[in-house]
C-alpha atoms as a PDB file:
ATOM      1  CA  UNK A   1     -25.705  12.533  41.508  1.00  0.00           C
ATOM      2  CA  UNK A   2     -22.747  13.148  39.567  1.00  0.00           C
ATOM      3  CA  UNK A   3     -19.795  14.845  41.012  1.00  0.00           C
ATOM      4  CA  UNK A   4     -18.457  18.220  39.923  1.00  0.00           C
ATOM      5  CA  UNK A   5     -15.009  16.146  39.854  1.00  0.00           C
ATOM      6  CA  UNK A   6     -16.542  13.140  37.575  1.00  0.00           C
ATOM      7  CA  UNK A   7     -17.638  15.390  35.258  1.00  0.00           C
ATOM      8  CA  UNK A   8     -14.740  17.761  34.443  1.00  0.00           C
ATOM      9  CA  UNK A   9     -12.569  14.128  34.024  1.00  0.00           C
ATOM     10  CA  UNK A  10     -14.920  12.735  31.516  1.00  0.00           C
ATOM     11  CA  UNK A  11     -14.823  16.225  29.738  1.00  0.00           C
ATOM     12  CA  UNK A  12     -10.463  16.189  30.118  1.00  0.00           C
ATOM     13  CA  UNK A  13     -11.179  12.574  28.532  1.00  0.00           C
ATOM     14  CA  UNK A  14     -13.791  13.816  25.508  1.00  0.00           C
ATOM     15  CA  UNK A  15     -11.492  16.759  24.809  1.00  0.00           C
ATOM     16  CA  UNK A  16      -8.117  14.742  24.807  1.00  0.00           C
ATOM     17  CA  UNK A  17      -9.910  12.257  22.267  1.00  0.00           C
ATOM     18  CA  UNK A  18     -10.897  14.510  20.247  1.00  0.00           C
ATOM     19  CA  UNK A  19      -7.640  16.265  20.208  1.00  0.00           C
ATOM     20  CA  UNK A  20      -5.587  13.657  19.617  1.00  0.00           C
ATOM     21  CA  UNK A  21      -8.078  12.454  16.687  1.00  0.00           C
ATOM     22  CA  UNK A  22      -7.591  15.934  15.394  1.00  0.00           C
ATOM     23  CA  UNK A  23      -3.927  15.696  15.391  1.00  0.00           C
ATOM     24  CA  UNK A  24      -4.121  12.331  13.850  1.00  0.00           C
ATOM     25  CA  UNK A  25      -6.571  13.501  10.744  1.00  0.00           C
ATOM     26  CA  UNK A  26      -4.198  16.578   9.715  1.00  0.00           C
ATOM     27  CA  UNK A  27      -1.279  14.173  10.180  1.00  0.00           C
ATOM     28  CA  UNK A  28      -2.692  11.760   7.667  1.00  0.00           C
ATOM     29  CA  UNK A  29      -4.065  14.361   5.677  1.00  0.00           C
ATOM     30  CA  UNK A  30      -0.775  16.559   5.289  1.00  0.00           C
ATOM     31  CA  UNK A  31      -0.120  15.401   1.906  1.00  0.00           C
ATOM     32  CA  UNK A  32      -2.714  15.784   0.190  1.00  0.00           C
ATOM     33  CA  UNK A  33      -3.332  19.285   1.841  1.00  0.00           C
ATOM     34  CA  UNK A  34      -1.830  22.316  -0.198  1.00  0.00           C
ATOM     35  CA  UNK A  35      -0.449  25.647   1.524  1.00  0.00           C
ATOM     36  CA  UNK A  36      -2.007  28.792  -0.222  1.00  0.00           C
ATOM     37  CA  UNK A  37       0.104  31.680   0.475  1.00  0.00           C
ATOM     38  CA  UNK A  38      -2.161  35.322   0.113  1.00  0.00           C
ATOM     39  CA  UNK A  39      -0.999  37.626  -2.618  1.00  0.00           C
ATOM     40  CA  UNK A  40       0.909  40.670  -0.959  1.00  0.00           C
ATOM     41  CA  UNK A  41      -1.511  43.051  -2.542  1.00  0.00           C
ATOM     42  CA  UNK A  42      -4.535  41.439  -1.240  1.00  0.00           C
ATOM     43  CA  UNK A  43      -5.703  43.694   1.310  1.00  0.00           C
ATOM     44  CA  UNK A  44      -8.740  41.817   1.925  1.00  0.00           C
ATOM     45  CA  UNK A  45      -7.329  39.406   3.745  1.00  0.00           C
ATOM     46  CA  UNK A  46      -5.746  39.534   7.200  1.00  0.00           C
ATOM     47  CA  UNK A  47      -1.627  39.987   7.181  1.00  0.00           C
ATOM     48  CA  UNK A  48      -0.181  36.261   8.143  1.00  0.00           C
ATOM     49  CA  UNK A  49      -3.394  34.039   7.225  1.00  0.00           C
ATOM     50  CA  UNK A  50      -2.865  30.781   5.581  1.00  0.00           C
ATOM     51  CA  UNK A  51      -5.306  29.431   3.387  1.00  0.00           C
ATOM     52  CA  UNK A  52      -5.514  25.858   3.011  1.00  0.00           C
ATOM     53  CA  UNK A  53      -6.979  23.933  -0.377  1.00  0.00           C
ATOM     54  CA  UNK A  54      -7.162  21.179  -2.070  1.00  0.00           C
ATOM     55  CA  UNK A  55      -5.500  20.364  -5.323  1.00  0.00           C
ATOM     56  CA  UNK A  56      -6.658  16.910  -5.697  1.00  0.00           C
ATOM     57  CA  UNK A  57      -3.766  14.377  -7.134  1.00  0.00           C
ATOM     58  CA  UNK A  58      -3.712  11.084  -8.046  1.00  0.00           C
ATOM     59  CA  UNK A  59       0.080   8.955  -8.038  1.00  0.00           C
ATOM     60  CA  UNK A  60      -0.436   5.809 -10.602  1.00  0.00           C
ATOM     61  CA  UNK A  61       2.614   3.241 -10.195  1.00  0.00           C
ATOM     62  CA  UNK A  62       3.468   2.414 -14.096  1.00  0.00           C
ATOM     63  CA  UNK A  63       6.210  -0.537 -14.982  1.00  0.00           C
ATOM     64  CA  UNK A  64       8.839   2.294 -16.255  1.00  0.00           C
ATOM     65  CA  UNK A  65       7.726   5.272 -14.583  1.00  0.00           C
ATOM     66  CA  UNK A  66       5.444   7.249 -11.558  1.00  0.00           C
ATOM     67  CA  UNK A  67       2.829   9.405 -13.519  1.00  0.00           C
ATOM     68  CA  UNK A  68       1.074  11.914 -11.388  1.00  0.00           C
ATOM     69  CA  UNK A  69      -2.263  13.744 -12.486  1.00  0.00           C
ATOM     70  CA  UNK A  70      -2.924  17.106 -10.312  1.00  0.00           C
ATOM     71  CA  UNK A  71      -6.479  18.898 -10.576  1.00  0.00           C
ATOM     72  CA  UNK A  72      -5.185  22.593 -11.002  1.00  0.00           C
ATOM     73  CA  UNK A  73      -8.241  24.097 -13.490  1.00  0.00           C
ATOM     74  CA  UNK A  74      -7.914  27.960 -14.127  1.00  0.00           C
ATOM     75  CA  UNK A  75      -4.402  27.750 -15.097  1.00  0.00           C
ATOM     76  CA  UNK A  76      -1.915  28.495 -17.695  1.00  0.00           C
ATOM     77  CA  UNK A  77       1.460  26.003 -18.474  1.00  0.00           C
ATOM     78  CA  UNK A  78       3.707  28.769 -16.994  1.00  0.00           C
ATOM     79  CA  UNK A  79       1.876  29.208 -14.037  1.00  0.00           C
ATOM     80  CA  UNK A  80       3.863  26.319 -12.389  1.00  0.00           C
ATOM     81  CA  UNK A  81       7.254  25.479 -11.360  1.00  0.00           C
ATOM     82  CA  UNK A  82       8.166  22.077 -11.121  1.00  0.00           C
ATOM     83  CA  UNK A  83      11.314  20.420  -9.682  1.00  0.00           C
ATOM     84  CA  UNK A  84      11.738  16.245  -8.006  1.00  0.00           C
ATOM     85  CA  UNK A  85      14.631  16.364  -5.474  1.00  0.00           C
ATOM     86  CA  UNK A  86      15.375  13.209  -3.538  1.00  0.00           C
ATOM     87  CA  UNK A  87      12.211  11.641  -4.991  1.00  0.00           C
ATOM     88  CA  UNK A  88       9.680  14.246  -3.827  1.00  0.00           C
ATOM     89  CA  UNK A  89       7.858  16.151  -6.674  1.00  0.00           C
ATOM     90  CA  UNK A  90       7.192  19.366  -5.747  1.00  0.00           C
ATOM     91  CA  UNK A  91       4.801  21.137  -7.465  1.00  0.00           C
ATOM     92  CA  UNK A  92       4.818  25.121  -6.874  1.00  0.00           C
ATOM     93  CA  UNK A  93       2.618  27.631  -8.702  1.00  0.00           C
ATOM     94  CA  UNK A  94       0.396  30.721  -8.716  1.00  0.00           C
ATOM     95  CA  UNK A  95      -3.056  31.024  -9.735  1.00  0.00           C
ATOM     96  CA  UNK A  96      -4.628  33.755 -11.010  1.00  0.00           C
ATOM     97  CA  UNK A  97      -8.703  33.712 -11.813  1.00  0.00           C
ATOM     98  CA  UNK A  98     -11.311  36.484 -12.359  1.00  0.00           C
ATOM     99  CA  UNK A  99     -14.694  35.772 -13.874  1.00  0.00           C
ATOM    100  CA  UNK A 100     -17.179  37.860 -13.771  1.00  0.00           C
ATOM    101  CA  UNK A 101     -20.574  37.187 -15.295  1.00  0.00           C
ATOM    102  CA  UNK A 102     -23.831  39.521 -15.777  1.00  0.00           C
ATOM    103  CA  UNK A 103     -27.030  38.046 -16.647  1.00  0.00           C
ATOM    104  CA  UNK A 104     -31.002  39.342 -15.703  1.00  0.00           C
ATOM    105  CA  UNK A 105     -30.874  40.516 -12.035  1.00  0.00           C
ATOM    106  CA  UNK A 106     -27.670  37.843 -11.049  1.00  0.00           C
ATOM    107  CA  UNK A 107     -24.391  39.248 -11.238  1.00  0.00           C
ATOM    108  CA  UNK A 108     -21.724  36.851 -10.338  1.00  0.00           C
ATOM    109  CA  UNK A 109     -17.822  37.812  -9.581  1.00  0.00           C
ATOM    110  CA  UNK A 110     -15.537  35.157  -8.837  1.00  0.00           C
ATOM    111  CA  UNK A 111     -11.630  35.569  -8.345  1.00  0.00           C
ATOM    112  CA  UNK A 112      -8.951  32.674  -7.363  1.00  0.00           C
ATOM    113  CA  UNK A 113      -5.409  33.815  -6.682  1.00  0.00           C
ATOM    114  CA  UNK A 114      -2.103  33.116  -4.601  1.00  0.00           C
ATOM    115  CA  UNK A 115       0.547  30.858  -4.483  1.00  0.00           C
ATOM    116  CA  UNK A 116       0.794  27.311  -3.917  1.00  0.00           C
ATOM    117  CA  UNK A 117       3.179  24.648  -3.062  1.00  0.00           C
ATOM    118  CA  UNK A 118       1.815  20.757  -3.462  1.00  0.00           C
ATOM    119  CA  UNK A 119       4.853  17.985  -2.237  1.00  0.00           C
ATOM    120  CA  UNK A 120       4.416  14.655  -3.512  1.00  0.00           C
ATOM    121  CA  UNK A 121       6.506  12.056  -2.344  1.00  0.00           C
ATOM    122  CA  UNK A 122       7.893   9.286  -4.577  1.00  0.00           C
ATOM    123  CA  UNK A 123       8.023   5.812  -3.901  1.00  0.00           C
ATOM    124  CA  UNK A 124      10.326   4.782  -6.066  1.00  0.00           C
ATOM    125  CA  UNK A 125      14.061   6.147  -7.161  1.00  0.00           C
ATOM    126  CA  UNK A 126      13.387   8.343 -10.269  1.00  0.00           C
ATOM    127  CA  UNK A 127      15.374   9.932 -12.747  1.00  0.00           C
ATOM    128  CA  UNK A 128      14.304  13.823 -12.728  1.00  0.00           C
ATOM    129  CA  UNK A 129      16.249  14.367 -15.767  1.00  0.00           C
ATOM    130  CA  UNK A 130      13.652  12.552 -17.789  1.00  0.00           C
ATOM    131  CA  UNK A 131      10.624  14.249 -16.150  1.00  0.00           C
ATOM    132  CA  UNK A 132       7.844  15.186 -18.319  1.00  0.00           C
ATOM    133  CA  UNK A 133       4.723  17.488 -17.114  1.00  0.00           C
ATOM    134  CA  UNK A 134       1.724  18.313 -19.683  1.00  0.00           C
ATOM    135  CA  UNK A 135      -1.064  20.678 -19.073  1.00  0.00           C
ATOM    136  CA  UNK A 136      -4.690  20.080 -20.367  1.00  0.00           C
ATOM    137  CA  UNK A 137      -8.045  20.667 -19.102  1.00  0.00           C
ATOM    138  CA  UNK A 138      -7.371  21.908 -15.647  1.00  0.00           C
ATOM    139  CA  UNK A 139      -5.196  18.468 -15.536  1.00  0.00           C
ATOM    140  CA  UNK A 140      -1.047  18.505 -14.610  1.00  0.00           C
ATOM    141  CA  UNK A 141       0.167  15.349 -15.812  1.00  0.00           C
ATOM    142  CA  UNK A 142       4.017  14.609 -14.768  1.00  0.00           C
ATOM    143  CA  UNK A 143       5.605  11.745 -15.639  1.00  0.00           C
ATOM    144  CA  UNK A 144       9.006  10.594 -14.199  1.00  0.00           C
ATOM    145  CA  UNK A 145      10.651   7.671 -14.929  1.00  0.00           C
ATOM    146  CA  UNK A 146      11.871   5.480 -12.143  1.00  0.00           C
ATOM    147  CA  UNK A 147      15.453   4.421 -12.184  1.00  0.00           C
ATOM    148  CA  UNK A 148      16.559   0.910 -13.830  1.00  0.00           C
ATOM    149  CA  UNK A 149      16.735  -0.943 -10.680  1.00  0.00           C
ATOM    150  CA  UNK A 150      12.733   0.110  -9.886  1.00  0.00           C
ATOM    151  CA  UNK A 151      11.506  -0.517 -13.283  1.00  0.00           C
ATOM    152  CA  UNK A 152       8.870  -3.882 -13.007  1.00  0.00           C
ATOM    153  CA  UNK A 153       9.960  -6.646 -15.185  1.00  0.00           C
ATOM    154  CA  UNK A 154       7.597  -8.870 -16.569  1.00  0.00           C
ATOM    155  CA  UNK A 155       8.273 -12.583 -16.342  1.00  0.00           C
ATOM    156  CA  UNK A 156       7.098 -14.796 -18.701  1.00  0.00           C
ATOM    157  CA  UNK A 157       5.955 -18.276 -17.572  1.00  0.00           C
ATOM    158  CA  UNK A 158       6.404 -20.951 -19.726  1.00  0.00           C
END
């Protein structure tokens, strides 16, 4: 028979694993995890809860420059501010989205808003005076060139 003793140890063991895993995921995870902050006027939601999303990003290493796409659909150009300080992009915006949709018997209402903050870190020395964003199709595209010592130079073998 198992004692009392043996058994609240193995649970201290479970629970300590699965904390620390815990800890571990959101640590690894913390990048590509965006912050929503709740509109003030929002009353539906509770004062002081965070929402947490996803605004999916990919970081593509080019020879002359670190080109970023960031999934952001439902938005408009001036929605976002921009800015790359010590070679971190950070990407800050606000969304705002209401659909609403009538057809037969379904009625469907669907609204997206709050502010957002999405920091990308370089891993290259970039100039952020030649930073270039673009916004199509629910796509943020920002290109920043690296600086001269980081751009890749092909060698030619002969």
């Amino acid at each position: 028979m198992i004692g009392l003793e043996n058994v609240s140890k193995s649970f201290n063991r479970t629970w300590d694993s699965i904390s620390n895993g815990w800890n571990h995921l959101v640590h690894r995870a913390s990048n590509a995890l965006t912050r929503f902050y709740a509109k003030d006027e929002d009353e539906t939601s509770p004062a002081g809860v965070t929402r947490w999303g996803l605004l999916s990003a990919d970081v593509y290493d080019d020879d002359d420059k670190v080109i970023v796409n960031i999934e952001a659909p439902g938005m408009q150009e001036s929605d976002f501010d921009i800015s790359v300080i010590d070679n971190v992009l950070y990407v800050k915006g606000e969304k705002h989205f209401n659909r609403e949709k009538s057809e037969g018997n379904y009625s469907i209402k669907e609204r997206a808003y709050g502010r957002f903050e999405r920091v990308i870190p370089l891993a290259y020395e970039v100039d952020p005076e030649k930073a270039k964003a673009s916004y199509k199709q629910g796509v943020l595209r920002i290109e920043v060139d690296k600086s001269e010592q980081h751009k890749r130079r092909k060698i030619q073998v002969h």
